[in-house]
Protein backbone atom coordinates (compact mmCIF):
# COMPACT_ATOMS: atom_id res chain seq x y z
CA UNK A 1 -58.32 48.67 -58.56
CA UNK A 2 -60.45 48.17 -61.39
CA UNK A 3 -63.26 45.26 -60.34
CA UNK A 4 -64.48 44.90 -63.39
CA UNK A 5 -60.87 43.63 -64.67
CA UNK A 6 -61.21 41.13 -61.91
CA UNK A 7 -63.07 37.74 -63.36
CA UNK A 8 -65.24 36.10 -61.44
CA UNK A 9 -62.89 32.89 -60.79
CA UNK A 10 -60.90 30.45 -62.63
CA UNK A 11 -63.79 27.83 -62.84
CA UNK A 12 -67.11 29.21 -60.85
CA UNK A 13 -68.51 28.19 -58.75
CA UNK A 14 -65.92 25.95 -57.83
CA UNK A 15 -63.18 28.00 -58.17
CA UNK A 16 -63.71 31.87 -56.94
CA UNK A 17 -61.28 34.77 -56.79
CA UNK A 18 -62.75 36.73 -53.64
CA UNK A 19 -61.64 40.23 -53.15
CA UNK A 20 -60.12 40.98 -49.51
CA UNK A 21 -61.82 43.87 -47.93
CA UNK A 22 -61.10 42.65 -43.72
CA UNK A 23 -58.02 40.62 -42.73
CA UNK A 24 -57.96 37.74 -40.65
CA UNK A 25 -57.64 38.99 -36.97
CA UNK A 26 -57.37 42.21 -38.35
CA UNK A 27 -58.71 45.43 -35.61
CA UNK A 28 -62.65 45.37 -35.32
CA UNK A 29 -62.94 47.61 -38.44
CA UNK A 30 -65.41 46.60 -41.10
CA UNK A 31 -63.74 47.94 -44.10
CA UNK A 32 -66.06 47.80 -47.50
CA UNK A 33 -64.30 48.32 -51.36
CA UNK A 34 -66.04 50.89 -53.35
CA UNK A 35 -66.98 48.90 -56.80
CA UNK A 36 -67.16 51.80 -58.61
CA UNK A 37 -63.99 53.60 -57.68
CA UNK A 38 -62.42 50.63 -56.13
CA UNK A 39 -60.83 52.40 -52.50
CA UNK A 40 -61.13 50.90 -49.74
CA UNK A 41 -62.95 52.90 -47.20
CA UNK A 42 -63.91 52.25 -43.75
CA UNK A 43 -68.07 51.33 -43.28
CA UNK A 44 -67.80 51.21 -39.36
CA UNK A 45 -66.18 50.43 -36.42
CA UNK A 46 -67.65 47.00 -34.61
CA UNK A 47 -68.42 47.75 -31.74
CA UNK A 48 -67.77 44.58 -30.51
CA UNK A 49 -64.06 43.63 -30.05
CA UNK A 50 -64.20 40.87 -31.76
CA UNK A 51 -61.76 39.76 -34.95
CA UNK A 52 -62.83 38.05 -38.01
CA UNK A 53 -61.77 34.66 -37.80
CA UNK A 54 -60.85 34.50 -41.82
CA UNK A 55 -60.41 36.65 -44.53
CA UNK A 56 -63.53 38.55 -45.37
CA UNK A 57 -64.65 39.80 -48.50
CA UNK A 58 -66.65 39.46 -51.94
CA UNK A 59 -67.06 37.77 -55.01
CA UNK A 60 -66.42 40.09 -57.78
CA UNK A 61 -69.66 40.21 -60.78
CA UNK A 62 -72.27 38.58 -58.12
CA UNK A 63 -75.02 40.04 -56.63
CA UNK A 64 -77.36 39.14 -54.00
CA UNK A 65 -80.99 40.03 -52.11
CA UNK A 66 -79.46 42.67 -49.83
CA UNK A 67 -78.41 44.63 -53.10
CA UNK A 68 -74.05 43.67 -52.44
CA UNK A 69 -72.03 41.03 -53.74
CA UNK A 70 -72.09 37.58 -52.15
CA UNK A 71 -69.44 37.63 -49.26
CA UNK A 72 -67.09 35.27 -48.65
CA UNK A 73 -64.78 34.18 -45.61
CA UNK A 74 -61.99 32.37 -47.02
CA UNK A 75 -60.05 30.06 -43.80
CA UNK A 76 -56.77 29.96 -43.74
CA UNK A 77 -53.74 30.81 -41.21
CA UNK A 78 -52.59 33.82 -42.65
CA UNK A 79 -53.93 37.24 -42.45
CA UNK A 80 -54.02 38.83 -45.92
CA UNK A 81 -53.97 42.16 -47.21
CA UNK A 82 -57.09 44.21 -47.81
CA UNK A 83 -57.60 44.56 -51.36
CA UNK A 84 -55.97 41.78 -52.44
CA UNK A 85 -57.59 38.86 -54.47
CA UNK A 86 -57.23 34.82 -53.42
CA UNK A 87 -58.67 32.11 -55.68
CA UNK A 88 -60.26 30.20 -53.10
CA UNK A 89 -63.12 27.05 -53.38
CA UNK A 90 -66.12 26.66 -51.49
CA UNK A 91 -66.96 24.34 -49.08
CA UNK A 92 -70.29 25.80 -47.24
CA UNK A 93 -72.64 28.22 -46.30
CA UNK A 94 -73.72 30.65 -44.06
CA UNK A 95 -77.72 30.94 -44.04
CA UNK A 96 -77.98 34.44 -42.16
CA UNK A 97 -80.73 36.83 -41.41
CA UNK A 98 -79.33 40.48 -40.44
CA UNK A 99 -81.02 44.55 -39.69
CA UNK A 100 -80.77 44.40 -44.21
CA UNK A 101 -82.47 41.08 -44.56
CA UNK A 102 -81.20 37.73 -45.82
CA UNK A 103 -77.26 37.02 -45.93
CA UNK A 104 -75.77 34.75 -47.21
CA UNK A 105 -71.83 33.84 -46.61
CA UNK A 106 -69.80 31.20 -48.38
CA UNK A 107 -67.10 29.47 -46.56
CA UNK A 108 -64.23 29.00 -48.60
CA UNK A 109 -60.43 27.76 -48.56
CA UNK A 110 -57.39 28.73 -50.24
CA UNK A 111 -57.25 26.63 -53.71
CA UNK A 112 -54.64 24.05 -53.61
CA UNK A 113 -52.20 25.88 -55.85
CA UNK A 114 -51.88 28.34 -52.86
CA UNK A 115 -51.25 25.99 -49.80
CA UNK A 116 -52.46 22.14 -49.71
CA UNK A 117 -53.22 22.64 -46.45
CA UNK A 118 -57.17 22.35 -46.93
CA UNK A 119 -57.15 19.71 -49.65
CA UNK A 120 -58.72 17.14 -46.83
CA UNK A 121 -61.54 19.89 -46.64
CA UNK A 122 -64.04 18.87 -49.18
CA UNK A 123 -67.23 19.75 -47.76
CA UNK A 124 -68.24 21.41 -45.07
CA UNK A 125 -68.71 18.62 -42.42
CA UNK A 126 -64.91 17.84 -43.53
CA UNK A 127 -64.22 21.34 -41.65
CA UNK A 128 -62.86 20.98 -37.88
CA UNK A 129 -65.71 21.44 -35.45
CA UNK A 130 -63.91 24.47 -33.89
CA UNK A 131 -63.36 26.91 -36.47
CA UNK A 132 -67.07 26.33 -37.41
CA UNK A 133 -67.97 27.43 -34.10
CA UNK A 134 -65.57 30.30 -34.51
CA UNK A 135 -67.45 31.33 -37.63
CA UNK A 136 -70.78 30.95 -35.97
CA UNK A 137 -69.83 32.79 -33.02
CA UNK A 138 -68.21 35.64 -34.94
CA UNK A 139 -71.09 36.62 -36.86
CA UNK A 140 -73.79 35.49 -34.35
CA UNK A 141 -72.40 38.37 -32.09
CA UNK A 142 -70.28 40.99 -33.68
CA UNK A 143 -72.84 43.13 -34.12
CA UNK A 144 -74.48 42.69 -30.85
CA UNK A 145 -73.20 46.58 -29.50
CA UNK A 146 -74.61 48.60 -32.68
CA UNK A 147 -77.72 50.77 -31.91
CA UNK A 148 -80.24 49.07 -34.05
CA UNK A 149 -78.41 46.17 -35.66
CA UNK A 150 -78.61 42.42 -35.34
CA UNK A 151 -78.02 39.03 -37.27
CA UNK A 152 -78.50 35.47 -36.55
CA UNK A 153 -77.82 32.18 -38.43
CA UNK A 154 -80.77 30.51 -40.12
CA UNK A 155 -78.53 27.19 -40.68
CA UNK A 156 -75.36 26.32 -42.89
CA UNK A 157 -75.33 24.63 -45.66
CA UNK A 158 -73.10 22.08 -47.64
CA UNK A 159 -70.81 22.92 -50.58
CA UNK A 160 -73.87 21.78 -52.93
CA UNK A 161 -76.11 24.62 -51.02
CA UNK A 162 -72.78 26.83 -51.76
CA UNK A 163 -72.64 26.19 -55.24
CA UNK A 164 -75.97 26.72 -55.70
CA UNK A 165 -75.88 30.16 -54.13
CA UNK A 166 -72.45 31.23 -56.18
CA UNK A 167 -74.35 30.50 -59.13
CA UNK A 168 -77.66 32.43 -58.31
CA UNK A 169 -75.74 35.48 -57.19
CA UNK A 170 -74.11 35.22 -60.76
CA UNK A 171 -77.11 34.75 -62.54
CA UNK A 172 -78.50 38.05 -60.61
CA UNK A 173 -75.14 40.03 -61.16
CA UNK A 174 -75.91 39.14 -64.82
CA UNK A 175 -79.33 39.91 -64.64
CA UNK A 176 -78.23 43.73 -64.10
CA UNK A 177 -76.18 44.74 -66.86
């Protein structure tokens, strides 16, 4: 997989492709894509068994504080295939502290073109109450088991906080070339 053939969406930052790099409900295996060589190699086994409760993975061309591309967990029913890419929109954030500083994680849904399923979802208090406390519990606690790692959840933010932090992660991915 070449990433850098991969644009950064149809229309950021309110239309994102995100690159799949952990399945939804996949095994407890954090799996990261090389952006240089583009394989997808396993970074660790959680030790936690726990599942992601989305589709985890990254925005191609952004960057962020913690020196990686801003993540995404895109919410849908279907697990999908590491390594594949889903135009997805966002409709929050995740404000997180972790052992590598600040964090950031957008909370996204399949674009309508895909499933219509989310179209009611417009922001992120439009989300049901549930799978937000899914998401919060996920990565409150999955890395709870790991000799000298942590993370907690400063606050979430609205799709306005969202798009601001697509855009900044642009403007730093852009900043480095």
């Amino acid at each position: 997989m070449n990433i850098d053939a991969i644009p950064t969406g149809k229309n950021p930052p309110d239309d994102l492709n995100v690159i799949i790099e952990v399945p939804l409900g996949g095994e407890p295996i954090k799996y990261e894509i090389d952006k240089d060589s583009g394989a997808l190699f396993v970074d660790r086994f959680l030790y936690t068994p726990m599942r992601y409760p989305g589709n985890y993975g990254f925005v191609p061309h952004t960057l962020c504080g913690d020196g990686d591309p801003l993540d995404v967990i895109v919410m849908n029913s279907r697990p999908l295939v590491p390594g594949s890419v889903v135009r997805s929109r966002p409709v929050g954030v995740l404000f997180m502290e972790d052992d590598g500083g600040q964090d950031e994680k957008i909370i996204a849904v399949p674009v309508s073109k895909l499933t219509r399923m989310y179209d009611g979802i417009k922001d992120i208090e439009d989300f049901p109450e549930i799978q937000l406390e899914r998401i919060k519990h996920f990565f409150t606690h999955y890395k709870d088991l790991e000799p000298g790692k942590w993370a907690k959840i400063d606050r979430i933010g609205n799709l306005a906080d969202a798009r601001k932090v697509i855009e900044d992660s642009i403007k730093m991915a852009q900043g480095q070339k």
